[in-house]
PDB file of N, CA and C in Angstrom:
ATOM      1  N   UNK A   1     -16.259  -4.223  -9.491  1.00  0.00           N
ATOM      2  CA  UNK A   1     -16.247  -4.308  -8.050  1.00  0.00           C
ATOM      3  C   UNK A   1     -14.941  -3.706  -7.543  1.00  0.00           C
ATOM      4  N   UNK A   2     -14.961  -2.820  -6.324  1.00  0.00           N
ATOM      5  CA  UNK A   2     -13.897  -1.973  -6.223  1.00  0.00           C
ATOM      6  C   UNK A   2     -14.204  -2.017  -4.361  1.00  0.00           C
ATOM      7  N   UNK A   3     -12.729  -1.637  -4.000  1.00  0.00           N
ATOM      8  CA  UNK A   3     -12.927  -1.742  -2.333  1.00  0.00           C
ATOM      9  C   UNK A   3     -11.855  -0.671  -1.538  1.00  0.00           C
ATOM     10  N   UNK A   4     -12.412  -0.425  -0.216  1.00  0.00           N
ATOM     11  CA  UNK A   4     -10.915   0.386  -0.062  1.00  0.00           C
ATOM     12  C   UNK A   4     -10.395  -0.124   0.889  1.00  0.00           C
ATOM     13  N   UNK A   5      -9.305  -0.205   1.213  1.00  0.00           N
ATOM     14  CA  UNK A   5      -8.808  -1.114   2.156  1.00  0.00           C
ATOM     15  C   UNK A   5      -7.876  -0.311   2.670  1.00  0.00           C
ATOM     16  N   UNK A   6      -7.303  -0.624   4.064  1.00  0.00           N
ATOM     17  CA  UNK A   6      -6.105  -0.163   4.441  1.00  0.00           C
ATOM     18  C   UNK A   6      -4.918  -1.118   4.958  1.00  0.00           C
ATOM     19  N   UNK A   7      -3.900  -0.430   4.432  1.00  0.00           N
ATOM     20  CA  UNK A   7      -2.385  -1.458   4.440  1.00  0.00           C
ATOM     21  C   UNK A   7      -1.657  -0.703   4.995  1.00  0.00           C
ATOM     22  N   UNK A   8      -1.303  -0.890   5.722  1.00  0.00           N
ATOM     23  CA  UNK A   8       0.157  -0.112   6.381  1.00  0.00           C
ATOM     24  C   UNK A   8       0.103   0.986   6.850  1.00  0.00           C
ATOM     25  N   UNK A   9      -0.837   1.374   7.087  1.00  0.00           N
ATOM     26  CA  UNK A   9      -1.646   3.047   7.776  1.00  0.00           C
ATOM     27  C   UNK A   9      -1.834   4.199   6.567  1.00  0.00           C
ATOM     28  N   UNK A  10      -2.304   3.371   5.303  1.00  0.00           N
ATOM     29  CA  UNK A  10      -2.585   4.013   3.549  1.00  0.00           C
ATOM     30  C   UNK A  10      -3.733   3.603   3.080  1.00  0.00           C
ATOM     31  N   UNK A  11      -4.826   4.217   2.272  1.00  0.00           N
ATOM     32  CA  UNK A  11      -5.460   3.816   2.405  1.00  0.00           C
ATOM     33  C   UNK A  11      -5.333   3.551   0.728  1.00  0.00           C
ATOM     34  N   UNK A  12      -5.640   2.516   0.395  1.00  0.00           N
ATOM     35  CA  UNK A  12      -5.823   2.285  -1.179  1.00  0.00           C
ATOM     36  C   UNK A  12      -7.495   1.910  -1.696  1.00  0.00           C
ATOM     37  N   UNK A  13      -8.077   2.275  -2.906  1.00  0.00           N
ATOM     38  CA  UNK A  13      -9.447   1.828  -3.738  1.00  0.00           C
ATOM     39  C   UNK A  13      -8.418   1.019  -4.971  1.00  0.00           C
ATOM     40  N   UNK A  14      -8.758  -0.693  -4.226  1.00  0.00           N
ATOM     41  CA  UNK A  14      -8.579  -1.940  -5.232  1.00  0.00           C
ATOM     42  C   UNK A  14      -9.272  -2.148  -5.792  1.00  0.00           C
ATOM     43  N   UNK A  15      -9.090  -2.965  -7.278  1.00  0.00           N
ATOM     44  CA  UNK A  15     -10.085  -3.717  -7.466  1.00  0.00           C
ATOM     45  C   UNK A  15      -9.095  -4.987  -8.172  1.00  0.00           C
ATOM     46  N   UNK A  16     -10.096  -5.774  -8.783  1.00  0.00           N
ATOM     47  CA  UNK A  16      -9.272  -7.410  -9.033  1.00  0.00           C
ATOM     48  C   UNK A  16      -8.667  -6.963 -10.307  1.00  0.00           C
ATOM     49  N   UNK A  17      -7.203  -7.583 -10.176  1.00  0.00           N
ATOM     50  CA  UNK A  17      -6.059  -7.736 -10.832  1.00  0.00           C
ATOM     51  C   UNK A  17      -5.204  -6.481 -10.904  1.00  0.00           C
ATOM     52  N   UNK A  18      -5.620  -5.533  -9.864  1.00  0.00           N
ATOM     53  CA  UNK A  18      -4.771  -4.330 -10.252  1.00  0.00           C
ATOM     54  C   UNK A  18      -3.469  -4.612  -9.410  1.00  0.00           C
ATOM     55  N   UNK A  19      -2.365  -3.209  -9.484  1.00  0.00           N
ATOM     56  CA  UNK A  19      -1.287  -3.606  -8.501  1.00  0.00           C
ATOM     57  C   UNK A  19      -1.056  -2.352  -8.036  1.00  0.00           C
ATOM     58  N   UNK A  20      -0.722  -2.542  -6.818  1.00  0.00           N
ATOM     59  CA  UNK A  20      -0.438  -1.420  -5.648  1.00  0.00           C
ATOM     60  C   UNK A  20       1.075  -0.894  -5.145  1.00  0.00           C
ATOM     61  N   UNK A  21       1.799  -0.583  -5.013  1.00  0.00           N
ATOM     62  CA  UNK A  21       2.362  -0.335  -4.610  1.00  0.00           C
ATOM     63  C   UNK A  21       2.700   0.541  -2.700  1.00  0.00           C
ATOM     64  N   UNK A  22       2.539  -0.550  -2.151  1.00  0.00           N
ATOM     65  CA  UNK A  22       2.698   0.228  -0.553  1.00  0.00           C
ATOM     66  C   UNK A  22       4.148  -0.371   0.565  1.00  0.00           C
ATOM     67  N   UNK A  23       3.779   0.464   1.632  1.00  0.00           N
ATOM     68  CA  UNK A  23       4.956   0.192   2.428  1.00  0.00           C
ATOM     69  C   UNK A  23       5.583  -1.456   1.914  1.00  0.00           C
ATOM     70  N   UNK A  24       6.780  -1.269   3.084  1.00  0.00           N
ATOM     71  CA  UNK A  24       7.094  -3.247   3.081  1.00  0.00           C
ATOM     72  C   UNK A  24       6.367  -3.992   4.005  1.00  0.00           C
ATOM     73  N   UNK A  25       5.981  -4.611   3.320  1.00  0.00           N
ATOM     74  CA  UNK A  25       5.279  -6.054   3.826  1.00  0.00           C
ATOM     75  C   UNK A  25       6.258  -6.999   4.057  1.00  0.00           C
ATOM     76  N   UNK A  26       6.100  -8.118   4.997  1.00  0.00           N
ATOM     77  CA  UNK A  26       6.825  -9.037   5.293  1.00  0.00           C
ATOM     78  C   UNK A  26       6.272  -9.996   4.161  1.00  0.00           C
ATOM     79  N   UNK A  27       7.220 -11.165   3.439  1.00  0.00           N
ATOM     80  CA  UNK A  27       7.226 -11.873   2.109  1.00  0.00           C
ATOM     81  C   UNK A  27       8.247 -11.948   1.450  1.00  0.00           C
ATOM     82  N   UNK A  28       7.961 -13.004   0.540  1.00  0.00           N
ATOM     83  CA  UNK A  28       9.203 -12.682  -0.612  1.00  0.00           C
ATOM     84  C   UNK A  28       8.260 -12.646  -2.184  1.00  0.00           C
ATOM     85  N   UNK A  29       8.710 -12.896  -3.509  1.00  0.00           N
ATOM     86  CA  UNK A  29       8.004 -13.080  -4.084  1.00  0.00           C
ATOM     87  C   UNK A  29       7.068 -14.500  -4.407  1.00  0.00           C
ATOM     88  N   UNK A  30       5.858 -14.045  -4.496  1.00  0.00           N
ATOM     89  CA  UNK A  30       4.507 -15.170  -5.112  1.00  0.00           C
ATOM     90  C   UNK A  30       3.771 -15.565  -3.548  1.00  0.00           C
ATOM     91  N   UNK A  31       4.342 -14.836  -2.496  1.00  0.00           N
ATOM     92  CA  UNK A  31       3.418 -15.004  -1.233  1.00  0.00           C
ATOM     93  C   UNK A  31       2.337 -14.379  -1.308  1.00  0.00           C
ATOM     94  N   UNK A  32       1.330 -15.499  -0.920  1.00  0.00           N
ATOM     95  CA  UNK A  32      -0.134 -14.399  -0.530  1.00  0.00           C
ATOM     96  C   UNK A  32      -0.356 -13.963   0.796  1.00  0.00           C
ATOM     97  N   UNK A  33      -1.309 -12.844   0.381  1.00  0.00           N
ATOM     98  CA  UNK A  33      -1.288 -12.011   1.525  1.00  0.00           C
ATOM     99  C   UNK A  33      -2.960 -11.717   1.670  1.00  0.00           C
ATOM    100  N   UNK A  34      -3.451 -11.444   3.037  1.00  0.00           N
ATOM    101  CA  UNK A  34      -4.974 -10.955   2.754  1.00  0.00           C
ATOM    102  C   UNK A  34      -4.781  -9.674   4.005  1.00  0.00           C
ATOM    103  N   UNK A  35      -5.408  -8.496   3.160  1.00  0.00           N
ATOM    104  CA  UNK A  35      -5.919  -7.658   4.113  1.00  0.00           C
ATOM    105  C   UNK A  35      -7.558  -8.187   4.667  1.00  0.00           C
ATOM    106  N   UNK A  36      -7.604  -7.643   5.852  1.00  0.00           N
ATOM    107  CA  UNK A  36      -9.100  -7.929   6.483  1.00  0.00           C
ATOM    108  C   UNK A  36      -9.353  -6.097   6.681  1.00  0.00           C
ATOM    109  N   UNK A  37      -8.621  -5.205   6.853  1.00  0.00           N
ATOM    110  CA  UNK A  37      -9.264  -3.716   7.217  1.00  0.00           C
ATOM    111  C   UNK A  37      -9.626  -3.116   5.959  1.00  0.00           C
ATOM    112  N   UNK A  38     -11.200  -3.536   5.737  1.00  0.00           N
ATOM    113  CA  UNK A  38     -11.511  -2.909   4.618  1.00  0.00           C
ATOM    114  C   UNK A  38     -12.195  -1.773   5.120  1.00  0.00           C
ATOM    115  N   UNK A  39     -12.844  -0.833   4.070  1.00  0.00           N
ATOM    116  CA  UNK A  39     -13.604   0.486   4.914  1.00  0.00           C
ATOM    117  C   UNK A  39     -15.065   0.442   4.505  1.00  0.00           C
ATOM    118  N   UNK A  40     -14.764   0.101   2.696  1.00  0.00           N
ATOM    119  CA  UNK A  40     -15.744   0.514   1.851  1.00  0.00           C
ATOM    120  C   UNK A  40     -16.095  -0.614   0.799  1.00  0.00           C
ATOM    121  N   UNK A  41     -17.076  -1.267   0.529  1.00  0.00           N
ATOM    122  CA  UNK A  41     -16.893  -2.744  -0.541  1.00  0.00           C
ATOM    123  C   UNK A  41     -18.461  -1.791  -1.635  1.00  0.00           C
ATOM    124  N   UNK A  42     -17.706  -1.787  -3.011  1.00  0.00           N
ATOM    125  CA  UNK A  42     -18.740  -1.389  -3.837  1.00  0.00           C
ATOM    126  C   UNK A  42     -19.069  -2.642  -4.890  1.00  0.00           C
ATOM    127  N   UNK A  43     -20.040  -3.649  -5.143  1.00  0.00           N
ATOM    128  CA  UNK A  43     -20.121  -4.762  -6.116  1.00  0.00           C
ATOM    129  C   UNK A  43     -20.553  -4.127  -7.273  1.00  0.00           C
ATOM    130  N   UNK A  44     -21.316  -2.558  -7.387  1.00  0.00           N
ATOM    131  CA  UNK A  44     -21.439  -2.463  -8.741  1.00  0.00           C
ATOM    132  C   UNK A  44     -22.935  -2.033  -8.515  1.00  0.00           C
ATOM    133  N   UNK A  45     -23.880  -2.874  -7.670  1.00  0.00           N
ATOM    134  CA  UNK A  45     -25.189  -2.372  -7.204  1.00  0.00           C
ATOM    135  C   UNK A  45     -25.551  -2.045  -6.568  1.00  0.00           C
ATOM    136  N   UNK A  46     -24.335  -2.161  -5.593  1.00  0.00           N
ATOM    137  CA  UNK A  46     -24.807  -2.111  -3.663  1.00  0.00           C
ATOM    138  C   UNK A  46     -23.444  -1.295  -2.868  1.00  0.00           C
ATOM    139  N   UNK A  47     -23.326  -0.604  -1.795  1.00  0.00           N
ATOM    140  CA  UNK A  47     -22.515   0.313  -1.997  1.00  0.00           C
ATOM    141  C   UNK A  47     -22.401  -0.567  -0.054  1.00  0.00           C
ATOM    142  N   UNK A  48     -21.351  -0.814   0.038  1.00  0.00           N
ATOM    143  CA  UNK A  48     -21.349  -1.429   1.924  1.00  0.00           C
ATOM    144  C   UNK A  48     -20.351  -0.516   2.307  1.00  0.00           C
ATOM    145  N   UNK A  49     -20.639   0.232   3.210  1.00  0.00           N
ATOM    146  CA  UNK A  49     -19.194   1.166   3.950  1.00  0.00           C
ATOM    147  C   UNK A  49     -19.682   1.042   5.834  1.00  0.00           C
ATOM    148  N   UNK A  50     -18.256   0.612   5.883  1.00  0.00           N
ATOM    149  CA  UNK A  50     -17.867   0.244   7.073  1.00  0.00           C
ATOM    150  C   UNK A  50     -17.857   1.280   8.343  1.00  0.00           C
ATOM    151  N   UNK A  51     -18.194   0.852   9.649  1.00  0.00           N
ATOM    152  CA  UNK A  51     -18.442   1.571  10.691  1.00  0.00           C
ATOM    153  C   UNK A  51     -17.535   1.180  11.840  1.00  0.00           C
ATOM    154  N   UNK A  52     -16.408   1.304  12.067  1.00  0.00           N
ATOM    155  CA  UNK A  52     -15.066   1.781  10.704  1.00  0.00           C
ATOM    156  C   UNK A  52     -15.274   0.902   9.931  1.00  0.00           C
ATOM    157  N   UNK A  53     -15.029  -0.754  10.095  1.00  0.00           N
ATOM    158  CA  UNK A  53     -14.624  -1.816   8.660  1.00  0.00           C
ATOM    159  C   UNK A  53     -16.247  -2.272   8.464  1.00  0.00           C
ATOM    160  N   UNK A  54     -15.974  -2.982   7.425  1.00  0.00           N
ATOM    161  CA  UNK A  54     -16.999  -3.765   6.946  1.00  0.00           C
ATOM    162  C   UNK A  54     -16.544  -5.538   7.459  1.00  0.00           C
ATOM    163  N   UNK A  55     -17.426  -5.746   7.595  1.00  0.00           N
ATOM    164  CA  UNK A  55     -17.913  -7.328   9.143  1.00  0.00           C
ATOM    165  C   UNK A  55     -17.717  -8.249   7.970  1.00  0.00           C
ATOM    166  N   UNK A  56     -16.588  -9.028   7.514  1.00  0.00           N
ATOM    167  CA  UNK A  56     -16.657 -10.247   7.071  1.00  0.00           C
ATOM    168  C   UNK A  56     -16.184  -9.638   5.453  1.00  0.00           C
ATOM    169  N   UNK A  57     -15.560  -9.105   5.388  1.00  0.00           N
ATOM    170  CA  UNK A  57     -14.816  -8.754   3.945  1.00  0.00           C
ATOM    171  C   UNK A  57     -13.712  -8.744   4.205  1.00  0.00           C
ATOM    172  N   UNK A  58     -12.279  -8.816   3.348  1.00  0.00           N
ATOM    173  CA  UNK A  58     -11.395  -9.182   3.224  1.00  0.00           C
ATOM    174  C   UNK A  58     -10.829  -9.031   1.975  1.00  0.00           C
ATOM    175  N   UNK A  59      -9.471  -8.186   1.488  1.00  0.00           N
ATOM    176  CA  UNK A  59      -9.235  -8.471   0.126  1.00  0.00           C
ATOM    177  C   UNK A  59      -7.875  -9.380   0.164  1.00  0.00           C
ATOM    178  N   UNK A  60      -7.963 -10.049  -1.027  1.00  0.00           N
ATOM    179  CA  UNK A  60      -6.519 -11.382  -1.029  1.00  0.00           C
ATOM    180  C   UNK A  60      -5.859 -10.695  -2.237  1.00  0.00           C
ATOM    181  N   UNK A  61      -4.150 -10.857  -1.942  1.00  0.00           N
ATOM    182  CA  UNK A  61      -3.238 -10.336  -2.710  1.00  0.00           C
ATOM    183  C   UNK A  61      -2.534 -11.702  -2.757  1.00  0.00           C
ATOM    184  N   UNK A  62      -1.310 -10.808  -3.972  1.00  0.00           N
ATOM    185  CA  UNK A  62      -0.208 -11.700  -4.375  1.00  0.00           C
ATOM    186  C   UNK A  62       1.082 -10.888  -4.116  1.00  0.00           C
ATOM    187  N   UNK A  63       1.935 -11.194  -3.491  1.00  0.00           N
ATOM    188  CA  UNK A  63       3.629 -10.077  -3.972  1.00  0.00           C
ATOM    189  C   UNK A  63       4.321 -10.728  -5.069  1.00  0.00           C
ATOM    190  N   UNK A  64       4.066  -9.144  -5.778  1.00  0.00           N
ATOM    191  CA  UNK A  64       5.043  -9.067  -7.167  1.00  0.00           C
ATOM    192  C   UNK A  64       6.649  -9.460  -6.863  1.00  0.00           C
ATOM    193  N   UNK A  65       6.283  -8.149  -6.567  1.00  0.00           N
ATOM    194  CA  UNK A  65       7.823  -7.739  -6.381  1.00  0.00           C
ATOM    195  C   UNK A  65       8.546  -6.935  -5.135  1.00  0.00           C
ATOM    196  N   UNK A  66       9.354  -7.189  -4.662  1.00  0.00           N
ATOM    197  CA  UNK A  66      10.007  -6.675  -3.247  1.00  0.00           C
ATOM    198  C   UNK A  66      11.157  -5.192  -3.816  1.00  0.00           C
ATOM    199  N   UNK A  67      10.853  -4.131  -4.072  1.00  0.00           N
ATOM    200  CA  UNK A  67      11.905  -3.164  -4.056  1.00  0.00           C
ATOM    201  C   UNK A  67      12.138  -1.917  -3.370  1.00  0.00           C
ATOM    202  N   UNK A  68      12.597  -0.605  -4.162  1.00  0.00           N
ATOM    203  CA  UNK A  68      12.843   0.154  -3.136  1.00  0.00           C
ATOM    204  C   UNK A  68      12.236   1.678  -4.231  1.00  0.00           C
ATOM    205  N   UNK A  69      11.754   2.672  -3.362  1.00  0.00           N
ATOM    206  CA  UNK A  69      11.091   3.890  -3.903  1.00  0.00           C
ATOM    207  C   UNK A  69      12.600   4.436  -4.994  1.00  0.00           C
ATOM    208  N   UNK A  70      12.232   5.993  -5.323  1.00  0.00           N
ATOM    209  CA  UNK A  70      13.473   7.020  -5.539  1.00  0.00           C
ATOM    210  C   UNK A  70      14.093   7.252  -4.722  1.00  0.00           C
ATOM    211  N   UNK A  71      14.854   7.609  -4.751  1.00  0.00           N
ATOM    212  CA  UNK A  71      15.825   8.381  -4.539  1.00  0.00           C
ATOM    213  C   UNK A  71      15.336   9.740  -3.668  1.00  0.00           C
ATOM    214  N   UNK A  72      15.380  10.094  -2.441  1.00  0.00           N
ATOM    215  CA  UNK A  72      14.658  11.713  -2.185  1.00  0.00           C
ATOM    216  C   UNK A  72      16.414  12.060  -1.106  1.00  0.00           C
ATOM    217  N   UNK A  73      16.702  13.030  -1.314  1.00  0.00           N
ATOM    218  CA  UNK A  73      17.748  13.771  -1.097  1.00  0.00           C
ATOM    219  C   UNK A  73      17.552  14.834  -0.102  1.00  0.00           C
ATOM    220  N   UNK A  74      18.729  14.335   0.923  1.00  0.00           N
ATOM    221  CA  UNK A  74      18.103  15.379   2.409  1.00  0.00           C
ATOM    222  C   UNK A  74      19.170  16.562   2.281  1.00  0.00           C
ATOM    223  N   UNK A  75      19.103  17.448   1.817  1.00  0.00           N
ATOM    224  CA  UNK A  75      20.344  18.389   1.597  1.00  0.00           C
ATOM    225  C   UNK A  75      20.322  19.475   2.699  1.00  0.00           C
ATOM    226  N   UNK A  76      21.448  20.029   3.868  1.00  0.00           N
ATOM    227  CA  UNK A  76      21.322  20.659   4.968  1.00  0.00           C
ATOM    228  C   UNK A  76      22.272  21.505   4.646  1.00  0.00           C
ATOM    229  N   UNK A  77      21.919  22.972   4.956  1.00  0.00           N
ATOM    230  CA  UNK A  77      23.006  23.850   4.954  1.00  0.00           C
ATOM    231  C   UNK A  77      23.198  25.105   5.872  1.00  0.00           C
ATOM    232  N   UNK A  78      24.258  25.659   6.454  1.00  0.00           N
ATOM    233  CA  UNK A  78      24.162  26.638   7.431  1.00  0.00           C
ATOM    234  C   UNK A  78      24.523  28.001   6.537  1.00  0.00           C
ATOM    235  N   UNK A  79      24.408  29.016   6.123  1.00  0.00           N
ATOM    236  CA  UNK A  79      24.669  29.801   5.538  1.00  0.00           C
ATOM    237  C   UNK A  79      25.693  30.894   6.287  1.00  0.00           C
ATOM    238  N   UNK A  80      26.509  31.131   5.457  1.00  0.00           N
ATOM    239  CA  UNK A  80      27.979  32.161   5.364  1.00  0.00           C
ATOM    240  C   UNK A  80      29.210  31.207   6.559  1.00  0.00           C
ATOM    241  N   UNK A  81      28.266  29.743   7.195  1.00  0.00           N
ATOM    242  CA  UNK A  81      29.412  28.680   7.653  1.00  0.00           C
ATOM    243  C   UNK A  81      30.635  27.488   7.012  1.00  0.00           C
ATOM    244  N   UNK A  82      29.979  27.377   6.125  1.00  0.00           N
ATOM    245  CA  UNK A  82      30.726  26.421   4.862  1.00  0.00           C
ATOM    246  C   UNK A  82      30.174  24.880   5.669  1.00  0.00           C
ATOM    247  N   UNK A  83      29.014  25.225   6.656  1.00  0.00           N
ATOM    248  CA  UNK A  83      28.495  23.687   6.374  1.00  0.00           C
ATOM    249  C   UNK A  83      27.487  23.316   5.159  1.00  0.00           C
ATOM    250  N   UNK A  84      27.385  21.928   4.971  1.00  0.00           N
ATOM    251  CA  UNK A  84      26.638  21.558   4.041  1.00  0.00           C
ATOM    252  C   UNK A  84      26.963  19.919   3.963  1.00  0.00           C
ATOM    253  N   UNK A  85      25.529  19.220   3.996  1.00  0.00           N
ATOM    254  CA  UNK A  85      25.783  18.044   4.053  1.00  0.00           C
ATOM    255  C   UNK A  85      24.291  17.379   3.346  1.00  0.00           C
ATOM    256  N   UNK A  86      24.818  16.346   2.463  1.00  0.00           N
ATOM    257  CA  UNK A  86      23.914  15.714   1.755  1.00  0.00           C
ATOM    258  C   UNK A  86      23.737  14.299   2.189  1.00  0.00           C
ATOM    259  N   UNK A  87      22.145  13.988   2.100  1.00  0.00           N
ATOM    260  CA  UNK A  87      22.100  12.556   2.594  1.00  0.00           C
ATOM    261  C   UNK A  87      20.817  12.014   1.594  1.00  0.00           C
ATOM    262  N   UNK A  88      20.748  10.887   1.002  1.00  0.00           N
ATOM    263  CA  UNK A  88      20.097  10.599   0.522  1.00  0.00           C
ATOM    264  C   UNK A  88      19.730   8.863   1.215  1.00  0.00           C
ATOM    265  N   UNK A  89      18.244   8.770   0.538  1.00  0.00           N
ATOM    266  CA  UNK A  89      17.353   7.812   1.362  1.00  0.00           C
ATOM    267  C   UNK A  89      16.541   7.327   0.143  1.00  0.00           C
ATOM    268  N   UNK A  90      16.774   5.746   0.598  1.00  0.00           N
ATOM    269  CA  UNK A  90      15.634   5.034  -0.501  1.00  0.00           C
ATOM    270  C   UNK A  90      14.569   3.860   0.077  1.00  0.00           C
ATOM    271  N   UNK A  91      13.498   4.393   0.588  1.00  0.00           N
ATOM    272  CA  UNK A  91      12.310   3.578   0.984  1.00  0.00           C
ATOM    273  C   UNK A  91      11.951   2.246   0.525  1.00  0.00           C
ATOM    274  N   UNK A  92      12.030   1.039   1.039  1.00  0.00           N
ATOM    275  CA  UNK A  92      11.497   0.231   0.873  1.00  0.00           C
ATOM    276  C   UNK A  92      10.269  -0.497   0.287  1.00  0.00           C
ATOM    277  N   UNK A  93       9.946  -0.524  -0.872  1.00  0.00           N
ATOM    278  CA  UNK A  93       8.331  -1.000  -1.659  1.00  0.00           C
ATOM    279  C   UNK A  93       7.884  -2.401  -1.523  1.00  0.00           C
ATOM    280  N   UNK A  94       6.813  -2.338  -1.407  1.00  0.00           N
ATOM    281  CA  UNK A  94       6.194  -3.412  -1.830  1.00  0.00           C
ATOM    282  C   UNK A  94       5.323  -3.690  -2.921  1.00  0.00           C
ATOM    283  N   UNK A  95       5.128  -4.523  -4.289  1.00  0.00           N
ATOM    284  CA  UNK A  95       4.121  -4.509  -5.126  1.00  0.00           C
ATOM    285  C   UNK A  95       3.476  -5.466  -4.991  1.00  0.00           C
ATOM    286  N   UNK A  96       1.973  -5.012  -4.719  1.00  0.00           N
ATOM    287  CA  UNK A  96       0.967  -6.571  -4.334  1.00  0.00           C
ATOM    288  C   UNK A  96       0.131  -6.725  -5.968  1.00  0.00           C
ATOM    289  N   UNK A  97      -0.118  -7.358  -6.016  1.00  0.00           N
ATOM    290  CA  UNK A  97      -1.390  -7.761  -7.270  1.00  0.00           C
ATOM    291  C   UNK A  97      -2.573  -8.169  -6.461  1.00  0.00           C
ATOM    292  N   UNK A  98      -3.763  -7.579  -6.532  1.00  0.00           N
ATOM    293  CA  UNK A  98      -4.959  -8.126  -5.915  1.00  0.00           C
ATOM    294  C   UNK A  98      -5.880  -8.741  -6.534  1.00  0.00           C
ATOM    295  N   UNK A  99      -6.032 -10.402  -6.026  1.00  0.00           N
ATOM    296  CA  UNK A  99      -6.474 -11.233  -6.506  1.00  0.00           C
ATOM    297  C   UNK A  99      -7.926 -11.785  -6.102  1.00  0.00           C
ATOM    298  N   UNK A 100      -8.193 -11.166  -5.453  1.00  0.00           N
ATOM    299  CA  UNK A 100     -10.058 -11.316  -5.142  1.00  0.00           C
ATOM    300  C   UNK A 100     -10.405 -10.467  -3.975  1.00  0.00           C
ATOM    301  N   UNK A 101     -11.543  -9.753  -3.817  1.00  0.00           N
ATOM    302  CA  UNK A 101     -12.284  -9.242  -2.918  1.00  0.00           C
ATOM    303  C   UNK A 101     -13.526  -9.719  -2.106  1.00  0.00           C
ATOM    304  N   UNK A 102     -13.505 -10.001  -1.116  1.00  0.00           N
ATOM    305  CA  UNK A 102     -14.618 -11.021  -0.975  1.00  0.00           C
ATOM    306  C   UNK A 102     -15.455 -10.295   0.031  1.00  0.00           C
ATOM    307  N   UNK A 103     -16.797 -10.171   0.324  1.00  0.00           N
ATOM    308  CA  UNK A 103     -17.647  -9.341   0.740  1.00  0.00           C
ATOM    309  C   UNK A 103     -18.365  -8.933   0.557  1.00  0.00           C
TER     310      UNK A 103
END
């Protein structure tokens, strides 16, 4: 059984016990969490896709872990000026574990 859901304006295909990695969520660790914007709910025999969501589905999570992406490096330069300036940025993660799909 597999679903797609959307979190944080991303769209992820869960299924039970996997783990995700998306924007930050408000939490700390072992909070549950439930998305309700699902799109698409597949049980395996029956295929339900949403017009946008699907009416009464919902997937329930767990937070792993609270951290932060790589490293991505903003490097700016003016050429034959001797500017040049480096900035680097590290995004905020969230890791959910998804613990049932219901729908």
């Amino acid at each position: 059984m597999y679903a797609l859901v959307e979190i944080a304006g991303e769209q992820f295909r869960v299924e039970k016990d996997a783990k995700i990695r998306t924007q930050k969520l408000a939490g700390e660790y072992g909070t549950s969490v439930s998305f309700d914007r699902v799109l698409l709910v597949n049980n395996g025999s029956q295929v339900v896709v949403g017009q946008p969501l699907v009416a009464g589905a919902k997937v329930e999570g767990t937070i792993v872990d609270q951290d932060r992406d790589a490293k991505v490096l903003v490097f700016k330069k003016k050429r034959r000026k001797g500017y040049r300036k480096c900035n680097g940025h590290r995004q905020h993660k969230t890791v959910v574990r998804i613990d049932n799909i219901v729908g």
